[in-house]
Structures are given as structure tokens and as C-alpha cells.
Protein backbone atom coordinates (compact mmCIF):
# COMPACT_ATOMS: atom_id res chain seq x y z
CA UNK A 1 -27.55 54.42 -47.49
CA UNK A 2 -30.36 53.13 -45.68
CA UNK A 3 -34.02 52.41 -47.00
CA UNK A 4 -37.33 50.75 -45.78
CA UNK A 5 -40.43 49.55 -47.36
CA UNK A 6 -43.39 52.20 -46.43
CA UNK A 7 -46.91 50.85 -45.89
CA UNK A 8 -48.37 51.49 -49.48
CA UNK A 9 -45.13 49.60 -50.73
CA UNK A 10 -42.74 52.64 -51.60
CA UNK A 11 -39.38 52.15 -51.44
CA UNK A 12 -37.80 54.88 -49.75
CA UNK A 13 -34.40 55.86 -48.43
CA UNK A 14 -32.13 58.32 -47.47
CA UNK A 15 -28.28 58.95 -47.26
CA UNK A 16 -26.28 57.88 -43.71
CA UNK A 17 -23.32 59.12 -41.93
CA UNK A 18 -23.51 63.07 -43.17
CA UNK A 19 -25.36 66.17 -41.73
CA UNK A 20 -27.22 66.97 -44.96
CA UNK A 21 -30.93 65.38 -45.86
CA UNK A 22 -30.33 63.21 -49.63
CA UNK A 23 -33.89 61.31 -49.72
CA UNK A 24 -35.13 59.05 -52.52
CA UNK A 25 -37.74 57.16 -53.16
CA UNK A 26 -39.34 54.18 -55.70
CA UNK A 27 -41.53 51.43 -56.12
CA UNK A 28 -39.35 49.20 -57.71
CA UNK A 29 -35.29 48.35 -56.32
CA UNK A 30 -35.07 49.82 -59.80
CA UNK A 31 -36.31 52.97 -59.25
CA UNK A 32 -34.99 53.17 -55.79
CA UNK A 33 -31.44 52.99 -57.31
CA UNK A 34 -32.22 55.92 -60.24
CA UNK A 35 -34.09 57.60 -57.70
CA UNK A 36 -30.44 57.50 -55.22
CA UNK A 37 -28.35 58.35 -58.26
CA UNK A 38 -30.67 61.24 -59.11
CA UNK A 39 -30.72 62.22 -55.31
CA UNK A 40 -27.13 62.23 -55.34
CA UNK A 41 -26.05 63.40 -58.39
CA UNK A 42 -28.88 66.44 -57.33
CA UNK A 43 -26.89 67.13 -53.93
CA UNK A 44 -23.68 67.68 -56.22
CA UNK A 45 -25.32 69.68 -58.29
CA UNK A 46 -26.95 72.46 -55.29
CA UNK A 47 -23.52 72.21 -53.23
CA UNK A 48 -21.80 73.57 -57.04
CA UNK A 49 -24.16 75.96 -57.08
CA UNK A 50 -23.56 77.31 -53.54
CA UNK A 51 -20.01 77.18 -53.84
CA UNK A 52 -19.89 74.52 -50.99
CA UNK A 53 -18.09 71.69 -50.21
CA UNK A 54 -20.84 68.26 -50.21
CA UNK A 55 -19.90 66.24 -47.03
CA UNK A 56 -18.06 62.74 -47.28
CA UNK A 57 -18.94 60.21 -44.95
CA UNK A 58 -15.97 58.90 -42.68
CA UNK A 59 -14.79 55.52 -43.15
């Protein structure tokens, strides 16, 4: 996971080491972390629903 601080102090990140775009986003580490969960769970979720496999970063 990687995440930076944007200029109007957002929180924002997005998932390393696969193909597929998993963004979040918060203003809080809080929020950033239900805001990755979410994210996650969310890419789970659509790859079920397309009957595909979700990528696994390699070790």
C-alpha cells in the first residue's frame, strides 16, 4: 500500500504490486484505514461479480 499527504491535507493512497487501480482516500489515518478496507473489501466484491480472479501481490 502506498499513500501521500495531498496539498489540502487528504490522505490518499492506493494499492502496490498488482495491475488493477484500488484507491482510497481520508483526512484522518483513521479514515485512510476504513477508506483501504472499504477499497479492498469493494475490489472483492466487483472481481465476485465478474466471475474473476482479484490479483495477489508476489512476495
Amino acid at each position: 500500500m502506498g499513500f501521500r499527504k495531498k496539498p489540502d491535507d487528504c490522505l490518499s493512497g492506493k494499492t502496490e504490486f498488482i495491475h488493477d487501480l484500488v484507491m482510497f482516500e481520508g483526512e484522518t489515518v483513521t479514515e485512510l484505514c476504513l477508506s483501504f478496507r472499504a477499497a479492498v473489501d469493494g475490489y472483492l466484491e466487483m472481481s465476485d461479480e465478474l466471475n474473476t480472479s482479484p490479483e495477489v501481490p508476489l512476495p
